[in-house]
PDB file of N, CA and C in Angstrom:
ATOM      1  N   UNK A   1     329.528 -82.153   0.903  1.00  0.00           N
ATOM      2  CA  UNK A   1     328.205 -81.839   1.419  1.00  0.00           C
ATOM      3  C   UNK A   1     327.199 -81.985   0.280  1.00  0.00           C
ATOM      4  N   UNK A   2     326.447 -82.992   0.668  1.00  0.00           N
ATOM      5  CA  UNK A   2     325.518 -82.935  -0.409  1.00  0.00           C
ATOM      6  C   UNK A   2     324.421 -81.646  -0.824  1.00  0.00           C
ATOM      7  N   UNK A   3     323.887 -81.371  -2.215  1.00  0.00           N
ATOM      8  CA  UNK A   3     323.241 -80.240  -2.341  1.00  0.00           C
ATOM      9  C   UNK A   3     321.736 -80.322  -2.207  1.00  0.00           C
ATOM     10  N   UNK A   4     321.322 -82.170  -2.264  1.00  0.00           N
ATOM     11  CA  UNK A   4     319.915 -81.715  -2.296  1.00  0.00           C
ATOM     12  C   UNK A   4     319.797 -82.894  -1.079  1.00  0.00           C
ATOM     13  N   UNK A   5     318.087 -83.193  -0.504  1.00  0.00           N
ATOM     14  CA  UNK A   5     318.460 -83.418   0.584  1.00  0.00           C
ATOM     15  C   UNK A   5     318.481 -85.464   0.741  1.00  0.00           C
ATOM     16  N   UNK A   6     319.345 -86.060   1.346  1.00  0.00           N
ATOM     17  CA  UNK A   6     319.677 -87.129   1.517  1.00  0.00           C
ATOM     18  C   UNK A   6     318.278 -88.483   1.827  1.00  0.00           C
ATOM     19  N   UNK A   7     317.222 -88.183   1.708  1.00  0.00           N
ATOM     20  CA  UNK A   7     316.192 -88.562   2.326  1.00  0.00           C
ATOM     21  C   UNK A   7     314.839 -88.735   1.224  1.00  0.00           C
ATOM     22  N   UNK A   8     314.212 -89.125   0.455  1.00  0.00           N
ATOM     23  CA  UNK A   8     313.387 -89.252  -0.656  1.00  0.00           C
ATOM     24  C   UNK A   8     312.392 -88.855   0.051  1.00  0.00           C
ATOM     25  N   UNK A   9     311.959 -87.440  -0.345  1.00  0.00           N
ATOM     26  CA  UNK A   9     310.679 -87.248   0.377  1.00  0.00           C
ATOM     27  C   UNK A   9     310.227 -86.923  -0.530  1.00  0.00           C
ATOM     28  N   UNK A  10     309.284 -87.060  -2.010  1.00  0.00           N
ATOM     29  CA  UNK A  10     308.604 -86.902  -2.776  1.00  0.00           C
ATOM     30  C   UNK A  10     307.624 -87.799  -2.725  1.00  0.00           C
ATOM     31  N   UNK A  11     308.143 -89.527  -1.931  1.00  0.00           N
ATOM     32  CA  UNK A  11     307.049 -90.296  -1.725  1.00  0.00           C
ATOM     33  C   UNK A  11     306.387 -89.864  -0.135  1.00  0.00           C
ATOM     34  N   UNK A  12     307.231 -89.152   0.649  1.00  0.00           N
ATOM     35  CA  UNK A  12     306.663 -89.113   1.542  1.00  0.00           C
ATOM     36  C   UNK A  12     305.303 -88.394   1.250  1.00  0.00           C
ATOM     37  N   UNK A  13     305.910 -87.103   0.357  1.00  0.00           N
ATOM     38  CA  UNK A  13     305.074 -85.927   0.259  1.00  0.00           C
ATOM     39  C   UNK A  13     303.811 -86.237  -0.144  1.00  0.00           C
ATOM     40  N   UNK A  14     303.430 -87.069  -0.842  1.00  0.00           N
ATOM     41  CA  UNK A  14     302.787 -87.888  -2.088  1.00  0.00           C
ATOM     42  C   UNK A  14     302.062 -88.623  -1.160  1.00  0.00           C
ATOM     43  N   UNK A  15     302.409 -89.779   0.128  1.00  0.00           N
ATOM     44  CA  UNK A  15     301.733 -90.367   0.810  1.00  0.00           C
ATOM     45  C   UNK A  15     300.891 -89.545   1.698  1.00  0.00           C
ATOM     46  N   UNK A  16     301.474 -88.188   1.968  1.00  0.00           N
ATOM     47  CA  UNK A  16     300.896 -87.343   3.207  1.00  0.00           C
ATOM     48  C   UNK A  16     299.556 -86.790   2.477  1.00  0.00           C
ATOM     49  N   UNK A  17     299.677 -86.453   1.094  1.00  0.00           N
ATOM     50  CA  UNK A  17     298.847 -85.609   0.476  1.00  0.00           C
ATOM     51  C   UNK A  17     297.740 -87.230   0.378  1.00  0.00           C
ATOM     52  N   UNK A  18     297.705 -88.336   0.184  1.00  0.00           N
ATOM     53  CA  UNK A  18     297.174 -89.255   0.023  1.00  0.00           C
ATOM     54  C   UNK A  18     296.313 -89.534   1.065  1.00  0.00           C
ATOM     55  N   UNK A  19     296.661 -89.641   2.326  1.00  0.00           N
ATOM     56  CA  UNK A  19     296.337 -89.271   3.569  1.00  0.00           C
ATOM     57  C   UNK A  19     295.108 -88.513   3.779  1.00  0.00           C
ATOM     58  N   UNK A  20     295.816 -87.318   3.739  1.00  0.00           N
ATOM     59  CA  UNK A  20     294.882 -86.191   3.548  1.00  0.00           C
ATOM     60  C   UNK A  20     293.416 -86.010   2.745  1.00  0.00           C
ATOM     61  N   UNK A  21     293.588 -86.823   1.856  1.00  0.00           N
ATOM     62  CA  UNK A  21     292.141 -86.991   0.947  1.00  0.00           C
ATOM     63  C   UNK A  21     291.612 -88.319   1.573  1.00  0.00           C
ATOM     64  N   UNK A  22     291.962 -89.157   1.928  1.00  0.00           N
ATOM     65  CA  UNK A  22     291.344 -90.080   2.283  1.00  0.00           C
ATOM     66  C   UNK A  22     290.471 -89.939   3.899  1.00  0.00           C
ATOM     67  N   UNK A  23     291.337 -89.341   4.432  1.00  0.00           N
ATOM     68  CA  UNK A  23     290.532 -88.743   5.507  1.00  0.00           C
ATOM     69  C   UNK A  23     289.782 -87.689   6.045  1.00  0.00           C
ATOM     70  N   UNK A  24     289.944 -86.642   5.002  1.00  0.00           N
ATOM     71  CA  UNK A  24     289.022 -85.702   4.939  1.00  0.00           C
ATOM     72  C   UNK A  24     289.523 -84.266   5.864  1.00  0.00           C
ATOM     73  N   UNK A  25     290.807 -84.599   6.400  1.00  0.00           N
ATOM     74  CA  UNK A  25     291.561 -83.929   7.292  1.00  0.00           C
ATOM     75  C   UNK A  25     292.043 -84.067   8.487  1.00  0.00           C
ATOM     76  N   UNK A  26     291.027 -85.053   9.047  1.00  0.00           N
ATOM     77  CA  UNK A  26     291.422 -85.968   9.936  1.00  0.00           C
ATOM     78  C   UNK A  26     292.584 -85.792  11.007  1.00  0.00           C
ATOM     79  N   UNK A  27     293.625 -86.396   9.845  1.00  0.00           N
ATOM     80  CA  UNK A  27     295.059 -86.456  10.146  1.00  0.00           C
ATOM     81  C   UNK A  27     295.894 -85.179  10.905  1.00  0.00           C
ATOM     82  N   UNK A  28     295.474 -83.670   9.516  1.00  0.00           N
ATOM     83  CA  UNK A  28     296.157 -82.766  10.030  1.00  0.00           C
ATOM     84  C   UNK A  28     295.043 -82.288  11.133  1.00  0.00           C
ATOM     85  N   UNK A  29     293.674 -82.290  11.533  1.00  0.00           N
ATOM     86  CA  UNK A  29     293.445 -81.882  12.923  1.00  0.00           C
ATOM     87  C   UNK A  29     294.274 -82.557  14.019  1.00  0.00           C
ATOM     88  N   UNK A  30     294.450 -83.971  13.701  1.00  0.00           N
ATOM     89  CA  UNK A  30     294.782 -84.911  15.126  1.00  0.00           C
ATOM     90  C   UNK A  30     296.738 -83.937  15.362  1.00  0.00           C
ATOM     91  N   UNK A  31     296.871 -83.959  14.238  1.00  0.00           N
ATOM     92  CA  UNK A  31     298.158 -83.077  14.283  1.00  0.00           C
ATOM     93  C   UNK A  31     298.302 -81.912  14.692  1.00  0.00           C
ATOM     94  N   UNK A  32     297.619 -81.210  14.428  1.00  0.00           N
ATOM     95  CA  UNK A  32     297.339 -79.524  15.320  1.00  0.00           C
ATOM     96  C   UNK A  32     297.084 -79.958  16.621  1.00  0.00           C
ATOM     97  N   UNK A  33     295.511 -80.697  16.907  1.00  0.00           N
ATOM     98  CA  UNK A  33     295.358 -80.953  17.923  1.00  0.00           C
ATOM     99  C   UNK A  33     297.003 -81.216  18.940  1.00  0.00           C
ATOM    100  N   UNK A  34     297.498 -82.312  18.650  1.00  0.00           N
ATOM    101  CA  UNK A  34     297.978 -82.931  19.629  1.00  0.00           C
ATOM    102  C   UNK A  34     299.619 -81.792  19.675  1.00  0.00           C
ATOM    103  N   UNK A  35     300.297 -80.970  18.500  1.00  0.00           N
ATOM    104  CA  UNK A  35     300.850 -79.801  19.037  1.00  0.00           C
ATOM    105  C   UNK A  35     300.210 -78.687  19.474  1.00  0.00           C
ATOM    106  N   UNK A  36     299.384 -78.498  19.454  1.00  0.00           N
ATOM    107  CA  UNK A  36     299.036 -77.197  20.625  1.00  0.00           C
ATOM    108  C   UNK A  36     298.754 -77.738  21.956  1.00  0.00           C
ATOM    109  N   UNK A  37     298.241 -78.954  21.976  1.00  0.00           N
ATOM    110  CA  UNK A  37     298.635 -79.598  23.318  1.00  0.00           C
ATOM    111  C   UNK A  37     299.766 -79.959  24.211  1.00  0.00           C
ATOM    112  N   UNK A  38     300.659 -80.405  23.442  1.00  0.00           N
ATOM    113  CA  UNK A  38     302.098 -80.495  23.685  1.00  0.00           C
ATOM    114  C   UNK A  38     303.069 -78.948  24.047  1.00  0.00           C
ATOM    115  N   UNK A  39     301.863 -77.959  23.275  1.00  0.00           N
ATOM    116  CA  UNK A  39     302.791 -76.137  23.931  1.00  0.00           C
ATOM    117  C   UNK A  39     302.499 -76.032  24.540  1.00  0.00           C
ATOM    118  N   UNK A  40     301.336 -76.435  25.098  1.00  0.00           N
ATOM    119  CA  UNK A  40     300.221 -75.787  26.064  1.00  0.00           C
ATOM    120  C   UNK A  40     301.124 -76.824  27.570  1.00  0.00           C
ATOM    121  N   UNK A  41     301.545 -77.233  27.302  1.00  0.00           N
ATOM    122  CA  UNK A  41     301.969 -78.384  28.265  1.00  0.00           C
ATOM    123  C   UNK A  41     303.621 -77.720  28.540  1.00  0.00           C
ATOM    124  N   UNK A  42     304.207 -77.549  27.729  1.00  0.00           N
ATOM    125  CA  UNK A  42     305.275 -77.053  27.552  1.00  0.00           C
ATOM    126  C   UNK A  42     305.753 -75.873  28.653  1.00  0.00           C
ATOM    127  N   UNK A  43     304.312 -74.631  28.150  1.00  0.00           N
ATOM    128  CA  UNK A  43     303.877 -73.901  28.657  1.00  0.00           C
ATOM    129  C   UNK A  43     304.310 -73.561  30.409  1.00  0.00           C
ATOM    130  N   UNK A  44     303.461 -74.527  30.665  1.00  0.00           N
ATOM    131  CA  UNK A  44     303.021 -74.941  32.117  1.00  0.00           C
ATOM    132  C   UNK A  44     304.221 -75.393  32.547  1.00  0.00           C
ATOM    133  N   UNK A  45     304.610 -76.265  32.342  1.00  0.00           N
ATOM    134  CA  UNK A  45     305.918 -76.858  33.059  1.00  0.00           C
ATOM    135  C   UNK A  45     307.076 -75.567  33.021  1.00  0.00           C
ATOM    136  N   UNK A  46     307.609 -74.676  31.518  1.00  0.00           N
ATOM    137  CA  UNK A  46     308.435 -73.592  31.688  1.00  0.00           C
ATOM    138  C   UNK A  46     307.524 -72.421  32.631  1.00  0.00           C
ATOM    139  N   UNK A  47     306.552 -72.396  33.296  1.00  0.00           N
ATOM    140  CA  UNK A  47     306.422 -71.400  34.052  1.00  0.00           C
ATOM    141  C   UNK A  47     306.726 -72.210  35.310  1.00  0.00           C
ATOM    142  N   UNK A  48     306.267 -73.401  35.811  1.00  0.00           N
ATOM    143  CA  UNK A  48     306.684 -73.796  36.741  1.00  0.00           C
ATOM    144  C   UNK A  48     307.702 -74.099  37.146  1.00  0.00           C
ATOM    145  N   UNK A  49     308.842 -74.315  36.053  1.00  0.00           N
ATOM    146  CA  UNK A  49     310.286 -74.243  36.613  1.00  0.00           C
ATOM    147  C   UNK A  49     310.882 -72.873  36.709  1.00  0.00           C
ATOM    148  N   UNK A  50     310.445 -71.931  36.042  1.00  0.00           N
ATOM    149  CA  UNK A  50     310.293 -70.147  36.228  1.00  0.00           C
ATOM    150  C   UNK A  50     310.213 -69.965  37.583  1.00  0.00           C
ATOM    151  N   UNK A  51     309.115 -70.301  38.020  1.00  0.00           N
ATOM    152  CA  UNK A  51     308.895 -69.837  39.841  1.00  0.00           C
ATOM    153  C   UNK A  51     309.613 -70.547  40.408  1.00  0.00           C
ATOM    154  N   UNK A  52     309.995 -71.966  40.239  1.00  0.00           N
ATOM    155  CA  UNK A  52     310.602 -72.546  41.004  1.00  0.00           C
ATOM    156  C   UNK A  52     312.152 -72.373  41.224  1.00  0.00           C
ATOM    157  N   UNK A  53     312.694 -71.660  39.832  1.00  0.00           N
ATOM    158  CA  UNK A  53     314.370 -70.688  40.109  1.00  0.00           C
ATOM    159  C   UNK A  53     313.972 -70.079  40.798  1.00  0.00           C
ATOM    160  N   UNK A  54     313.278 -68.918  40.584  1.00  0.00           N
ATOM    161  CA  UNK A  54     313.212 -67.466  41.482  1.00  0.00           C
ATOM    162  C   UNK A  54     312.778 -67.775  42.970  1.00  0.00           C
ATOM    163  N   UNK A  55     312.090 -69.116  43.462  1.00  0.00           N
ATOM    164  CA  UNK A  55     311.762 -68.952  44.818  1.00  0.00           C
ATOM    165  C   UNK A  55     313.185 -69.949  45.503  1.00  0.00           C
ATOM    166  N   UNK A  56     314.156 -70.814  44.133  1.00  0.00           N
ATOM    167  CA  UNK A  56     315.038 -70.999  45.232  1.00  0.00           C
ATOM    168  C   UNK A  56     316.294 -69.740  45.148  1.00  0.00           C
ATOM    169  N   UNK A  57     316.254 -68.901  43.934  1.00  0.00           N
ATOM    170  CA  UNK A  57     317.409 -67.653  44.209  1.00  0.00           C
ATOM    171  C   UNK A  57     316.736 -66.734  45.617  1.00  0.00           C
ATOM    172  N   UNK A  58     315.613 -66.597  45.456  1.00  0.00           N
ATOM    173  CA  UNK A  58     314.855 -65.502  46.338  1.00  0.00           C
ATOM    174  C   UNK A  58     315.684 -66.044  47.886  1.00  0.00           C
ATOM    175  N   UNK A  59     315.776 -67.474  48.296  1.00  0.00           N
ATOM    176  CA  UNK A  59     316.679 -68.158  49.496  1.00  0.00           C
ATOM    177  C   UNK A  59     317.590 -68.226  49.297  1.00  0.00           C
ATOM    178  N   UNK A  60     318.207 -67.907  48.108  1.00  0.00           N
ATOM    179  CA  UNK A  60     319.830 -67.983  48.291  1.00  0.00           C
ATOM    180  C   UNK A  60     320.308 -66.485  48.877  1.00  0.00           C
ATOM    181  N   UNK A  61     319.554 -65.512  48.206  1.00  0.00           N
ATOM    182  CA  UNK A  61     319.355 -63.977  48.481  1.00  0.00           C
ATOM    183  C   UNK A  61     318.881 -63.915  50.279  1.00  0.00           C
ATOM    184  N   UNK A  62     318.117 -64.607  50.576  1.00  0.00           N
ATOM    185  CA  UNK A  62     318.378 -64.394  52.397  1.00  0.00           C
ATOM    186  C   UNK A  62     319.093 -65.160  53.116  1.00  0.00           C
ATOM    187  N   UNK A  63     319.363 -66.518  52.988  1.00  0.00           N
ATOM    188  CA  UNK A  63     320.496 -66.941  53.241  1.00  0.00           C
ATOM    189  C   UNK A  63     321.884 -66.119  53.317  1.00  0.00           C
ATOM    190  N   UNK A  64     321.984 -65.741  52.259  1.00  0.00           N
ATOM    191  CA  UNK A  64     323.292 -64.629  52.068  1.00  0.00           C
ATOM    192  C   UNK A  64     323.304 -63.629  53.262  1.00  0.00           C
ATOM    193  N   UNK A  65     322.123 -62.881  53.201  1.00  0.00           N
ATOM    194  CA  UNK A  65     321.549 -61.787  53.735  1.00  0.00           C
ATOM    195  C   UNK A  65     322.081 -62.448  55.693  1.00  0.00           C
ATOM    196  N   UNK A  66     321.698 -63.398  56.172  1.00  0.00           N
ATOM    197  CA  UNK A  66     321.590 -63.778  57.213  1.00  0.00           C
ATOM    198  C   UNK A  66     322.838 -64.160  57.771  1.00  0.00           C
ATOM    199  N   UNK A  67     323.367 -64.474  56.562  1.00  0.00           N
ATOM    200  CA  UNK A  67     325.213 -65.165  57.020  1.00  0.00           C
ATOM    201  C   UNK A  67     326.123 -63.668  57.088  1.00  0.00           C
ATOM    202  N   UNK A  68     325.485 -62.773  56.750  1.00  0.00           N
ATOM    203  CA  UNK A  68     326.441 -61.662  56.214  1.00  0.00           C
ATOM    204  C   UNK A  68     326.707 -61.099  57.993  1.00  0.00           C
TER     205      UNK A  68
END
């Protein structure tokens, strides 16, 4: 197992920080921006599959109820 990590990210680090000055921030808004959009989305869809268990258990629960 290697100890340090397999991947040269000192140039990455170096290009990101490069980035960053050249655009004035740019970059990391479009980056916030577009994850809090992506939770916010996330969001929505895990509540809508939320209601959508409970309203098909809620019919499995009278179904049951009706066969009994």
């Amino acid at each position: 197992m290697p100890e340090g990590p397999e991947v040269e990210t000192e140039k990455l680090h170096e290009a990101i920080h490069e980035e960053l000055e050249k655009e004035g921030g740019r970059l990391l808004r479009t980056i916030a921006l577009t994850a809090a959009l992506l939770a916010a989305l996330a969001r929505n869809r895990l509540v809508w599959f939320g209601s959508l268990a409970l309203g098909t258990a809620g019919l499995v629960v009278l179904a049951t109820a009706l066969l009994a």
